[in-house]
N, C-alpha and C. Protein backbone atom coordinates (compact mmCIF):
# COMPACT_ATOMS: atom_id res chain seq x y z
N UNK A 1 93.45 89.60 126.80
CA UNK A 1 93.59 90.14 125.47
C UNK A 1 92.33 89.82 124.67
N UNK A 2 91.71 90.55 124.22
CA UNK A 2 90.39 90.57 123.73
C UNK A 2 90.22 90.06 122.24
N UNK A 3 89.45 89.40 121.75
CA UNK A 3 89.73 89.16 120.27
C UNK A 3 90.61 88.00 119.99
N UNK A 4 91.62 87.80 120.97
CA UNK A 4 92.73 86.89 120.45
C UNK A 4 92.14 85.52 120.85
N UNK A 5 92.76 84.66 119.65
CA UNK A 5 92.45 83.32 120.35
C UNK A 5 93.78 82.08 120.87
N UNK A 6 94.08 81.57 121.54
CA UNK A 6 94.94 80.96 121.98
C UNK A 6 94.67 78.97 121.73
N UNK A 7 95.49 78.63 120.57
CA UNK A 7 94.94 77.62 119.76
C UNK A 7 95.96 76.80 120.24
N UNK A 8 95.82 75.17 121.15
CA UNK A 8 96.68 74.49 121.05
C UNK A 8 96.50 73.49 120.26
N UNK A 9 97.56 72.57 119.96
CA UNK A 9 97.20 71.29 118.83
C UNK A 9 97.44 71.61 117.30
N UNK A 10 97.19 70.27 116.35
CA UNK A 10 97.28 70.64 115.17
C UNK A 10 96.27 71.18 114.11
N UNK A 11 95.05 71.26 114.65
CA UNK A 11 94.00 71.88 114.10
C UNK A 11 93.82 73.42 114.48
N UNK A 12 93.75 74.17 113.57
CA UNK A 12 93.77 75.41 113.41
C UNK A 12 93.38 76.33 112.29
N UNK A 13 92.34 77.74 112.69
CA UNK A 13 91.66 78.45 111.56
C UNK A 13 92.64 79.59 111.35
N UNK A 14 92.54 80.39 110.67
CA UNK A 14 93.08 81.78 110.59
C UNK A 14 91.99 82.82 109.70
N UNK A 15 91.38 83.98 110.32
CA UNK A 15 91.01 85.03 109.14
C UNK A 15 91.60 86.01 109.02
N UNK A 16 92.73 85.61 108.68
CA UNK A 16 93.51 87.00 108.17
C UNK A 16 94.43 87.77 109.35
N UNK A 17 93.77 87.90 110.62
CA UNK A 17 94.07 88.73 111.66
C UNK A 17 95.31 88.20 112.47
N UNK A 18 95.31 88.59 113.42
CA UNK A 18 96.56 88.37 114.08
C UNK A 18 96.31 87.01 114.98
N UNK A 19 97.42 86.39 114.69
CA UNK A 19 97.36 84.91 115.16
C UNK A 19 98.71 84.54 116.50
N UNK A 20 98.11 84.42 117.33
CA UNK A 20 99.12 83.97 118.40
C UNK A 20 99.15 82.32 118.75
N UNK A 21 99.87 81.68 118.14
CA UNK A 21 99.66 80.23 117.90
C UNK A 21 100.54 79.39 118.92
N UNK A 22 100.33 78.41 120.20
CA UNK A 22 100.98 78.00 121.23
C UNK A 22 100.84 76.77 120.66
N UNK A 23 102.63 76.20 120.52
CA UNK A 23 102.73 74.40 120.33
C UNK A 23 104.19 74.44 120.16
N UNK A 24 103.53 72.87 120.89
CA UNK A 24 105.17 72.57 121.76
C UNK A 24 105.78 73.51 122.26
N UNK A 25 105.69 74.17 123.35
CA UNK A 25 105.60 75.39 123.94
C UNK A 25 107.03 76.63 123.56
N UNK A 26 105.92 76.46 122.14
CA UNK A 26 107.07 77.95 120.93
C UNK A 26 105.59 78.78 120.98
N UNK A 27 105.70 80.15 120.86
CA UNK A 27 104.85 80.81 120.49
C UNK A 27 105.16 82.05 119.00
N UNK A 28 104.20 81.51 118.07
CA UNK A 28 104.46 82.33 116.48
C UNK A 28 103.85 83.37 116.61
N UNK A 29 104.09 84.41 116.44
CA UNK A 29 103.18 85.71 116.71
C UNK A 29 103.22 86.73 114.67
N UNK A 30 102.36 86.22 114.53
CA UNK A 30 101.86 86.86 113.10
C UNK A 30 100.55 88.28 113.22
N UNK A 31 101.11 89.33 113.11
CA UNK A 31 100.65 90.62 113.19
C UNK A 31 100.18 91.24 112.15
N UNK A 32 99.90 92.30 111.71
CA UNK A 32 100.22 93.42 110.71
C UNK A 32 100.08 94.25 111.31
N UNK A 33 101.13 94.94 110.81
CA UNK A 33 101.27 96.43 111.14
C UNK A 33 100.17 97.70 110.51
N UNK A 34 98.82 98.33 111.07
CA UNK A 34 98.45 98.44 110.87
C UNK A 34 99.02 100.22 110.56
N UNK A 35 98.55 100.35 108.73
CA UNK A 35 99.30 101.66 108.24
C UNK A 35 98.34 102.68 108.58
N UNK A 36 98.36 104.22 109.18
CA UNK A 36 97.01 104.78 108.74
C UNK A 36 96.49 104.92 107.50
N UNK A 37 95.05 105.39 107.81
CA UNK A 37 94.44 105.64 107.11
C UNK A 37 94.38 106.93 106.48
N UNK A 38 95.26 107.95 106.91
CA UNK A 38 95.49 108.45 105.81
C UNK A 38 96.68 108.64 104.98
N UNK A 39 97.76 107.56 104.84
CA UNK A 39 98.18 106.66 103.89
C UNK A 39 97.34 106.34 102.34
N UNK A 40 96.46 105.53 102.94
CA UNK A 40 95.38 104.63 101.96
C UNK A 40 94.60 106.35 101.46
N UNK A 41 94.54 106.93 101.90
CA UNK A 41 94.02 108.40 101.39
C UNK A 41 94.32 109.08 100.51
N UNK A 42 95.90 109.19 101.03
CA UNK A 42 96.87 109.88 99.76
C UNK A 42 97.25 109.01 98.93
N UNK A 43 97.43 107.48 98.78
CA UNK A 43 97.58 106.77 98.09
C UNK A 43 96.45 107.09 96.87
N UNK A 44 95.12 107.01 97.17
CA UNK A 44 93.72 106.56 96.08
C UNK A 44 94.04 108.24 95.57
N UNK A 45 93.91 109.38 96.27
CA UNK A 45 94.12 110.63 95.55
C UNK A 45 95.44 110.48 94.18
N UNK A 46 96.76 110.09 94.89
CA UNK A 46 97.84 110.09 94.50
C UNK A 46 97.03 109.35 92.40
N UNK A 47 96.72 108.08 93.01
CA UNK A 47 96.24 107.39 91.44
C UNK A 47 94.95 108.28 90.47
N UNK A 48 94.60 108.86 91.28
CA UNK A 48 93.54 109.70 90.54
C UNK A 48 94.09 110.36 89.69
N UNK A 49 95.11 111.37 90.67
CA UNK A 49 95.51 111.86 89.39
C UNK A 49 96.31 112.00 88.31
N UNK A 50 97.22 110.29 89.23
CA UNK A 50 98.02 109.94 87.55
C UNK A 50 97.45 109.20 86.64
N UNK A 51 95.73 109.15 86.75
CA UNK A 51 95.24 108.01 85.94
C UNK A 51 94.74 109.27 84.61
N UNK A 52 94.56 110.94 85.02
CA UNK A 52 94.61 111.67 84.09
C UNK A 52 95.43 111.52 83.11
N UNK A 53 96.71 110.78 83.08
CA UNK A 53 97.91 110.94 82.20
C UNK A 53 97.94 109.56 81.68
N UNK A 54 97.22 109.02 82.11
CA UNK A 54 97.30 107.51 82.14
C UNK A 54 96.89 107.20 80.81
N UNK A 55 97.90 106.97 79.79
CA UNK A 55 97.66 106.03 78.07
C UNK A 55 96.86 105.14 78.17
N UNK A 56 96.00 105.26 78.57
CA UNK A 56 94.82 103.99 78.28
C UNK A 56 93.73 104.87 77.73
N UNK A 57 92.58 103.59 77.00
CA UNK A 57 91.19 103.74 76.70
C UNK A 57 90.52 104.76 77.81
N UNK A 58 89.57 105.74 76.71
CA UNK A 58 89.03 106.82 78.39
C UNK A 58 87.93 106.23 78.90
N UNK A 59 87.46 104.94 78.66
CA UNK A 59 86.27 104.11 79.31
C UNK A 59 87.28 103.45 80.01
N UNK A 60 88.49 102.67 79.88
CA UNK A 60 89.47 102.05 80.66
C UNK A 60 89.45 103.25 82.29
N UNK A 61 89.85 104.75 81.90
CA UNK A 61 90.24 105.52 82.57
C UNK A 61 88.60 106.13 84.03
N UNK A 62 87.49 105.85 83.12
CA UNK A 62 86.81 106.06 83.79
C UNK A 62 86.33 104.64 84.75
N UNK A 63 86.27 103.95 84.34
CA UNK A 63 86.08 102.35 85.30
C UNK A 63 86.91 102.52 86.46
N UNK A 64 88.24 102.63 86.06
CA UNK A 64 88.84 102.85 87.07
C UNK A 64 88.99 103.77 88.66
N UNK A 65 88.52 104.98 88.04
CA UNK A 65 88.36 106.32 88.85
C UNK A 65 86.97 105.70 89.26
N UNK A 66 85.94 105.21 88.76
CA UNK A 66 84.72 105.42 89.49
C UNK A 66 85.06 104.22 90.70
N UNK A 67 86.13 102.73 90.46
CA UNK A 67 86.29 102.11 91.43
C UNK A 67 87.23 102.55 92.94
N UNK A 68 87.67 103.61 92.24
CA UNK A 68 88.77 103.95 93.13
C UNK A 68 88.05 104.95 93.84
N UNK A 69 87.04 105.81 93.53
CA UNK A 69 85.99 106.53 94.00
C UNK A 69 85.50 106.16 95.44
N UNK A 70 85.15 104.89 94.68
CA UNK A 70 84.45 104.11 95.73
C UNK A 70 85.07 103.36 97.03
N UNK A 71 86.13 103.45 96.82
CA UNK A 71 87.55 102.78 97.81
C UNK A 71 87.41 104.38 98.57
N UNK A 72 87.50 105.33 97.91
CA UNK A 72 87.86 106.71 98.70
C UNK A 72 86.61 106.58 100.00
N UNK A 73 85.42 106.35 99.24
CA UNK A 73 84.38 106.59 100.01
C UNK A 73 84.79 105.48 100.93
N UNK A 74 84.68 104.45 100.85
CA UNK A 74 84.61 103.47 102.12
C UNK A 74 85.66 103.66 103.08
N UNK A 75 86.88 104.42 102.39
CA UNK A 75 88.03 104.43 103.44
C UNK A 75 87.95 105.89 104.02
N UNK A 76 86.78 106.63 103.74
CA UNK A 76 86.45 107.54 104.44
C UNK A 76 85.75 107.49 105.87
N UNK A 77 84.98 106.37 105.58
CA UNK A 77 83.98 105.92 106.82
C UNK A 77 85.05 105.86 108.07
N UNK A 78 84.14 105.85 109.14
CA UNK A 78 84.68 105.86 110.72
C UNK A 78 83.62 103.95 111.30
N UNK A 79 84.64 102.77 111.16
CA UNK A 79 85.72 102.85 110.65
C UNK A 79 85.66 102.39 109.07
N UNK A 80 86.91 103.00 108.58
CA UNK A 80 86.88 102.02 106.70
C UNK A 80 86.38 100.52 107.03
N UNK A 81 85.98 100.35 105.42
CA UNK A 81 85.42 98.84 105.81
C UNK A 81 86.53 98.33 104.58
N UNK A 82 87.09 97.64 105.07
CA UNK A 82 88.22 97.31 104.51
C UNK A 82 87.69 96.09 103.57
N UNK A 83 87.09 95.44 103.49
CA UNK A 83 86.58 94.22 102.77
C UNK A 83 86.06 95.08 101.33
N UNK A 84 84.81 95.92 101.77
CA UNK A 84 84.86 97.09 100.26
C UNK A 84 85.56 97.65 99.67
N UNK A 85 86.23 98.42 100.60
CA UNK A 85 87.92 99.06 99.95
C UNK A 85 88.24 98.09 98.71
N UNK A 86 88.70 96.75 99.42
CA UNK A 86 89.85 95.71 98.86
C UNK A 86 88.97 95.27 97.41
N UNK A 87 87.49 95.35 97.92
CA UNK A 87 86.54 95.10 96.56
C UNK A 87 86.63 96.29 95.45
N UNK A 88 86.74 96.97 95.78
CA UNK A 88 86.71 98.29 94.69
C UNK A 88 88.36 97.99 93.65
N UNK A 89 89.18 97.36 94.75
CA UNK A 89 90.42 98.33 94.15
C UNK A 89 90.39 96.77 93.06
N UNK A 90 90.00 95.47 93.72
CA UNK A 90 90.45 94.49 93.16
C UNK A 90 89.71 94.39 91.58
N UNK A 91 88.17 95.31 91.67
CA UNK A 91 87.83 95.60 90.53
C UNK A 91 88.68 96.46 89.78
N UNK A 92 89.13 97.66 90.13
CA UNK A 92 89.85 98.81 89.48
C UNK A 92 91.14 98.08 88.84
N UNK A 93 91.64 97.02 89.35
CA UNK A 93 93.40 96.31 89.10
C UNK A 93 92.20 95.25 88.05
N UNK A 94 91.21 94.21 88.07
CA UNK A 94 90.84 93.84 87.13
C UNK A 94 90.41 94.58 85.72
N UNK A 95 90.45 95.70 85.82
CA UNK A 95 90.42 96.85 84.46
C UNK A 95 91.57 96.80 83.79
N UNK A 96 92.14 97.72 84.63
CA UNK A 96 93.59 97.90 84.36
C UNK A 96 94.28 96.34 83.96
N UNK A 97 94.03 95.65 84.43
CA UNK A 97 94.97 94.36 84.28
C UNK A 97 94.79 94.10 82.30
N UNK A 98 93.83 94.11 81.92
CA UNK A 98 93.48 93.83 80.67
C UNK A 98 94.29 94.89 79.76
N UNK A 99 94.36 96.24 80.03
CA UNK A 99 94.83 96.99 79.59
C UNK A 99 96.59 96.93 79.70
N UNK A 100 96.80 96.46 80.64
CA UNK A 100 98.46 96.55 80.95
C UNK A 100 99.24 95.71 80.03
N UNK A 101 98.75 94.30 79.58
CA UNK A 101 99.00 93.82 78.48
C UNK A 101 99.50 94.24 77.55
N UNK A 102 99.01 95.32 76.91
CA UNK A 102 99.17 96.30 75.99
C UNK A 102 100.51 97.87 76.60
N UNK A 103 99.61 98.22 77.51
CA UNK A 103 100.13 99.30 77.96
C UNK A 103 101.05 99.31 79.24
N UNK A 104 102.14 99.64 79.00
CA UNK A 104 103.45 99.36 80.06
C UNK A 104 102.96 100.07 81.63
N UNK A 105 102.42 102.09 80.98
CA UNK A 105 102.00 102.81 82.16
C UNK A 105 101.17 102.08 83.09
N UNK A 106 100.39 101.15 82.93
CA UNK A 106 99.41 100.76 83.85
C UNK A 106 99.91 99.97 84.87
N UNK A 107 101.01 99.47 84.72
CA UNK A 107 101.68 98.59 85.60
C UNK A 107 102.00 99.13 86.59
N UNK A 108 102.32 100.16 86.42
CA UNK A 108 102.84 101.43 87.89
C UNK A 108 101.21 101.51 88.18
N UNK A 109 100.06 102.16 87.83
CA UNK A 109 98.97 102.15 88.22
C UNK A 109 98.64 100.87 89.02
N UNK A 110 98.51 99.70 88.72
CA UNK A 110 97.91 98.70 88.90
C UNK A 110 99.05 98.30 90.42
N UNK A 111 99.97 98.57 90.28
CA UNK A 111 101.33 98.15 91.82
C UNK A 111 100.72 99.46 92.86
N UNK A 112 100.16 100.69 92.38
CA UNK A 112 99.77 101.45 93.37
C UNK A 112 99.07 100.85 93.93
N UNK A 113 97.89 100.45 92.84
CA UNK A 113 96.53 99.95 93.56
C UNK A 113 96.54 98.77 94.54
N UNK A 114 97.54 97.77 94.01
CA UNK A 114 97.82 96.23 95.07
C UNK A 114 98.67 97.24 96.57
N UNK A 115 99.00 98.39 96.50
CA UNK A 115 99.48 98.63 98.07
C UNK A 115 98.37 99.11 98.59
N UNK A 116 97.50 99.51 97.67
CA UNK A 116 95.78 100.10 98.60
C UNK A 116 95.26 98.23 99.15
N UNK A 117 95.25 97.43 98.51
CA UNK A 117 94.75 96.13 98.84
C UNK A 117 96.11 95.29 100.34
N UNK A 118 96.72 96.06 100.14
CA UNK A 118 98.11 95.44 100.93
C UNK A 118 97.68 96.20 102.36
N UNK A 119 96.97 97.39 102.24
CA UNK A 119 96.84 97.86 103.70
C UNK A 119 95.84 97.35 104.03
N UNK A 120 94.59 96.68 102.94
CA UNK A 120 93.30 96.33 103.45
C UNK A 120 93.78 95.30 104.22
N UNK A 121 95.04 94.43 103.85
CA UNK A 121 95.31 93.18 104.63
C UNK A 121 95.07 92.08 103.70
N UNK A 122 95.19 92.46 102.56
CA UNK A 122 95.18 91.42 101.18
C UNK A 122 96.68 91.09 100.36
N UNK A 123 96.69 89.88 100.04
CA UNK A 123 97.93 89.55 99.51
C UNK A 123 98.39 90.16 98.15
N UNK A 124 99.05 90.39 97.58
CA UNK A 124 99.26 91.64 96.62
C UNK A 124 100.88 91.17 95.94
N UNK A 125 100.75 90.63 94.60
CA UNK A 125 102.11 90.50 94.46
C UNK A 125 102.44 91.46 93.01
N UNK A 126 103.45 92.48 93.22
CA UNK A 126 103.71 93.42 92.25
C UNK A 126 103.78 93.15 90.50
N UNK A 127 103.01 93.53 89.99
CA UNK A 127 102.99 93.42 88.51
C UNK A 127 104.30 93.78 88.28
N UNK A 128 104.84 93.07 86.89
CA UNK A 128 106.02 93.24 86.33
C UNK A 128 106.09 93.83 85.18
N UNK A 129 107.00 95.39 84.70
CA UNK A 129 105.93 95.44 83.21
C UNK A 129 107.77 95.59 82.36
C-alpha cells in the first residue's frame, strides 16, 4: 500500500491523511471519504450566486467573490490544490465572519463556505446565526 505508513508504539505524526495506526494488536483506520470535485464546483458556483442577494456591504460582496474566484480556479486544476482552495475560502469566511455579526444572511453563506473547506479536508464547525 503506497503512501501509507504503519506506526507501532506511542509516538506518532499525523498530516491530515489517512492513518492506519497498529497497537496492541487493534488496528484504527481513519479515512476521508473523498467527495468529487465537482461537488466543490457546484458548491463555489452555488455561493456566487447567492452572494448577489447577499445583504451585505458591496466591498464585503466583492472580497468575497474575488476569494471564492480563486478557490474556483484552483479547484479547477488537474489535480485541485487543496491547501489554496482551503486558503481562499478561509479568507472569503474571514470577510464574511465580520459581517455576520451584524447580518444573519451570511451565516448560511459562511456554513456553505466551511463545506468547501470540509472537502479540502479542513475542520469546519457550522456558524450559528
Amino acid at each position: 500500500m503506497p503512501g501509507i505508513k504503519i506506526i507501532h508504539g506511542d509516538n506518532f505524526e499525523s498530516s491530515g491523511g489517512a492513518q492506519y495506526i497498529a497497537k496492541d494488536n487493534a488496528v484504527q483506520f481513519n479515512t476521508v471519504q473523498q467527495v468529487p470535485v465537482a461537488e466543490l464546483l457546484a458548491l463555489l458556483e452555488k455561493v456566487k450566486q447567492d452572494l448577489s442577494v447577499l445583504p451585505v456591504p458591496q466591498e464585503v460582496k466583492e472580497d468575497v467573490e474575488h476569494e471564492v474566484q480563486g478557490a474556483l480556479r484552483q479547484a479547477q486544476r488537474n489535480p485541485p490544490d487543496r491547501k489554496k482552495i482551503a486558503d481562499c475560502l478561509r479568507e472569503a469566511v474571514s470577510v464574511l465572519e465580520e459581517s455576520s455579526k451584524t447580518v444573519k444572511a451570511a451565516v448560511a453563506m459562511g456554513n456553505m463556505l466551511g463545506q468547501g473547506l470540509i472537502w479540502c479536508g479542513e475542520q469546519w464547525t457550522n456558524w450559528v446565526g
